[in-house]
N, C-alpha and C. Protein backbone atom coordinates (compact mmCIF):
# COMPACT_ATOMS: atom_id res chain seq x y z
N UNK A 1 37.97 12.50 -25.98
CA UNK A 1 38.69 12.75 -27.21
C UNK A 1 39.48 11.48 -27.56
N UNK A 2 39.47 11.03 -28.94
CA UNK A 2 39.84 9.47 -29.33
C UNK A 2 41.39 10.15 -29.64
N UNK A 3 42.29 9.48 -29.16
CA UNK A 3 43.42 9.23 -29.75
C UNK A 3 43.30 8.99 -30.63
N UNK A 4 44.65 9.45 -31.53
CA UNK A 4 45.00 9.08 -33.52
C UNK A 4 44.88 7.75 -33.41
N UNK A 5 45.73 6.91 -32.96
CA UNK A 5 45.68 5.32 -33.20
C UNK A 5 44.85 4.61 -32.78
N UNK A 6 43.44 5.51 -32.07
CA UNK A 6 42.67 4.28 -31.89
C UNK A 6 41.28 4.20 -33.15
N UNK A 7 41.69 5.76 -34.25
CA UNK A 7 40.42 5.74 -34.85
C UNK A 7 40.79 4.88 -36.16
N UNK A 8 39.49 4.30 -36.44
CA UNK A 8 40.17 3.48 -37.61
C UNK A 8 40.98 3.81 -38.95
N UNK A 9 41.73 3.40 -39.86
CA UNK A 9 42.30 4.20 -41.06
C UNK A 9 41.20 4.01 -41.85
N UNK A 10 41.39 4.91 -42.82
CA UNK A 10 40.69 4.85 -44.19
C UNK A 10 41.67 4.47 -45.33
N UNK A 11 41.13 3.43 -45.86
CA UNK A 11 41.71 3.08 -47.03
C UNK A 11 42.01 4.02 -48.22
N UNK A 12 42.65 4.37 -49.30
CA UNK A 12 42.38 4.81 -50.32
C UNK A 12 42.21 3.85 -51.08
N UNK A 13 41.14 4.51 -52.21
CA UNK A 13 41.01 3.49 -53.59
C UNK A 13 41.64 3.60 -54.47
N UNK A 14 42.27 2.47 -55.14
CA UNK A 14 43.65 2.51 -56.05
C UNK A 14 42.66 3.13 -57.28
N UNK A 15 43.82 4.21 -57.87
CA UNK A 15 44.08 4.73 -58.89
C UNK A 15 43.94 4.36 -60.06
N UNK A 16 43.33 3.87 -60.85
CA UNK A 16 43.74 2.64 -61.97
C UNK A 16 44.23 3.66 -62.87
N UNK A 17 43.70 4.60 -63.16
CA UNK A 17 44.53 5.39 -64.49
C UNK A 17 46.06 5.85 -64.05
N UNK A 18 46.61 6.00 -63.14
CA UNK A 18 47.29 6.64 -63.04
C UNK A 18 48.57 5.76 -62.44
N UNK A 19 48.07 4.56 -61.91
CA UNK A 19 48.82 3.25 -61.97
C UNK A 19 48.99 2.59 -63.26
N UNK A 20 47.92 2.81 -63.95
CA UNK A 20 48.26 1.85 -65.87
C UNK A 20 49.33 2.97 -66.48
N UNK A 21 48.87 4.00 -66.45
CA UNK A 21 49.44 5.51 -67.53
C UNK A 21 51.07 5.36 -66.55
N UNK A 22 51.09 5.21 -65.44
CA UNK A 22 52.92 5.50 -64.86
C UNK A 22 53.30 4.31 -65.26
N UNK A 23 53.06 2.61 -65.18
CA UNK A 23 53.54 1.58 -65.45
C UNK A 23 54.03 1.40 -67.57
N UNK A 24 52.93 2.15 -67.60
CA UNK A 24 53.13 2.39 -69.87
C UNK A 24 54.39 3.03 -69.78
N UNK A 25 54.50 4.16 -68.79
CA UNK A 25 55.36 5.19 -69.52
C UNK A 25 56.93 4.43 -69.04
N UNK A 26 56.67 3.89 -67.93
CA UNK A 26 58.12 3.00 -67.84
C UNK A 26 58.74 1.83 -68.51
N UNK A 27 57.40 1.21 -68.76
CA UNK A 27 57.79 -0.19 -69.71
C UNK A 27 58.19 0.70 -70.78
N UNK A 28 57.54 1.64 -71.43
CA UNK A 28 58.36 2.31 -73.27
C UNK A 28 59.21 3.24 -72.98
N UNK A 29 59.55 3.46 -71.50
CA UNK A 29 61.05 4.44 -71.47
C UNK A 29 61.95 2.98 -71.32
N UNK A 30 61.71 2.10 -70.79
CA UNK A 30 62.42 0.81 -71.23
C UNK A 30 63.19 0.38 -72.09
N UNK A 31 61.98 0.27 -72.94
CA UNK A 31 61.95 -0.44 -74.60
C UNK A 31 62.54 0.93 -75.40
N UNK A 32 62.27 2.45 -75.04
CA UNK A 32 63.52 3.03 -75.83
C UNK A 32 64.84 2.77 -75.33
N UNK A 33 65.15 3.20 -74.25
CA UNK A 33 66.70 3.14 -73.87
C UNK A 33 67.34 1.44 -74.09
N UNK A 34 66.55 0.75 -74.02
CA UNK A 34 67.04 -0.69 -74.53
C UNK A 34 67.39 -0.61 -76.06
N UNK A 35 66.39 0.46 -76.77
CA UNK A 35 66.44 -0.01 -78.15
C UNK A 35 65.36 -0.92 -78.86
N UNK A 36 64.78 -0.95 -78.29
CA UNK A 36 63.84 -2.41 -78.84
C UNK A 36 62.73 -1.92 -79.61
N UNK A 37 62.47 -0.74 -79.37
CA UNK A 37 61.40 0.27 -79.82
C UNK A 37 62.49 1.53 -80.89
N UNK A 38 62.35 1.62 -81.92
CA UNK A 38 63.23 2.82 -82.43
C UNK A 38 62.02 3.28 -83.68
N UNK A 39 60.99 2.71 -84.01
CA UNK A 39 60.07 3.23 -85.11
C UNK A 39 58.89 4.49 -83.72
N UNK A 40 59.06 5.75 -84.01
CA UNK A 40 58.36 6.96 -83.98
C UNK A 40 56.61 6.42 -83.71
N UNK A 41 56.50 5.72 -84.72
CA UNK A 41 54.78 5.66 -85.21
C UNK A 41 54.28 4.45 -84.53
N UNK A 42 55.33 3.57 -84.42
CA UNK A 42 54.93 2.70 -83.19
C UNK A 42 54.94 3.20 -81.79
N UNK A 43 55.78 3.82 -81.49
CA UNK A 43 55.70 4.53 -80.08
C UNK A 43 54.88 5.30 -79.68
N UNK A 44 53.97 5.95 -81.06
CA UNK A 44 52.63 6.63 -80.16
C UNK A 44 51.66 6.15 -80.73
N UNK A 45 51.46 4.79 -81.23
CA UNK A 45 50.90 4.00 -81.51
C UNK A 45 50.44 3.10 -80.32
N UNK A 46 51.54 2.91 -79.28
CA UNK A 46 51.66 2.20 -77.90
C UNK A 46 51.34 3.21 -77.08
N UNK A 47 51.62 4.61 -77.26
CA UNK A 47 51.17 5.50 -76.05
C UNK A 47 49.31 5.95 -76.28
N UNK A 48 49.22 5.87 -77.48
CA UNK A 48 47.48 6.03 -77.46
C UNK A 48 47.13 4.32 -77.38
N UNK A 49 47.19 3.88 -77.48
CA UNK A 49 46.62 2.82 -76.75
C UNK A 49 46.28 2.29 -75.66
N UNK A 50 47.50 2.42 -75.22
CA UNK A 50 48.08 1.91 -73.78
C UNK A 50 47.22 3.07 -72.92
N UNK A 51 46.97 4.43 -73.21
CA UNK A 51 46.25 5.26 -72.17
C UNK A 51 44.79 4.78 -72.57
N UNK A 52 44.78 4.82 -73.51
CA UNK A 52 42.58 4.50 -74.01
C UNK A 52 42.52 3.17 -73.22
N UNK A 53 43.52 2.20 -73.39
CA UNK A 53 43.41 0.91 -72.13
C UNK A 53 43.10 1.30 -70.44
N UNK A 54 44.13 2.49 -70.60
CA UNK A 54 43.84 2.71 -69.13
C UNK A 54 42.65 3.37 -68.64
N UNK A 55 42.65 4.23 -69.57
CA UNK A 55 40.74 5.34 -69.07
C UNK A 55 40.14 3.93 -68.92
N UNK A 56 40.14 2.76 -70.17
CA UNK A 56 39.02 2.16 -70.10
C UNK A 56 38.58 1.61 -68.82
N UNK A 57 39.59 1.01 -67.84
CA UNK A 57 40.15 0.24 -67.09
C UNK A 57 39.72 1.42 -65.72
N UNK A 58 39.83 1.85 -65.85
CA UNK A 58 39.42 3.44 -64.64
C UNK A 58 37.92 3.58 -64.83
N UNK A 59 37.41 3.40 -66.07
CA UNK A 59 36.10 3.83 -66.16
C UNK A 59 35.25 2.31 -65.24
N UNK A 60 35.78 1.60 -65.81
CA UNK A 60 34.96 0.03 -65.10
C UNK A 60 35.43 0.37 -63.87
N UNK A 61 36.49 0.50 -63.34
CA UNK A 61 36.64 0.28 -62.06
C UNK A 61 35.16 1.12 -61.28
N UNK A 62 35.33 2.45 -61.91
CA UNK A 62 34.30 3.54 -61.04
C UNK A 62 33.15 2.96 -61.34
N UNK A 63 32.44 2.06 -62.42
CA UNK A 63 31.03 1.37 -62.55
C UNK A 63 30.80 0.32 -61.41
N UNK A 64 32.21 -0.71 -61.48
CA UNK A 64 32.08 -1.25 -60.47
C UNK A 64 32.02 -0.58 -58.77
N UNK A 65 32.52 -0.27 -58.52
CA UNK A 65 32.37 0.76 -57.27
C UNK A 65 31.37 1.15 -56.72
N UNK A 66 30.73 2.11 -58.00
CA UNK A 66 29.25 2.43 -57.77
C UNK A 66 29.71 3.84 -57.66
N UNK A 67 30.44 4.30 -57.79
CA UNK A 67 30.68 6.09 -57.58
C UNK A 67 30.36 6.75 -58.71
């Protein structure tokens, strides 16, 4: 019977949607509480973007991969 520390780890594979979509939502909770952002139509102007960036970015990753 193998001891825990001698079997090798398994990596996980980074997340890309869910690392782009948490990093958006902090940079524009940012840019509101700073103020720098106060127009409505720009702000979900940046949130549909910024996620269609990220699927996109998730979708290549999984082509590249091969999964």
């Amino acid at each position: 019977m193998a001891r825990e520390v001698d079997r090798p780890r398994r990596l996980h594979r980074t997340d890309w949607m869910a690392l782009l979509s948490g990093t958006l939502f902090v940079v524009l909770g940012i840019l509101i509480v700073t103020r720098s952002i106060t127009d409505p139509l720009v702000l979900v102007s940046l949130v549909v973007v910024g996620l269609g960036f990220s699927g996109l970015v998730a979708i290549v990753a999984r082509a590249i991969r091969g999964k």
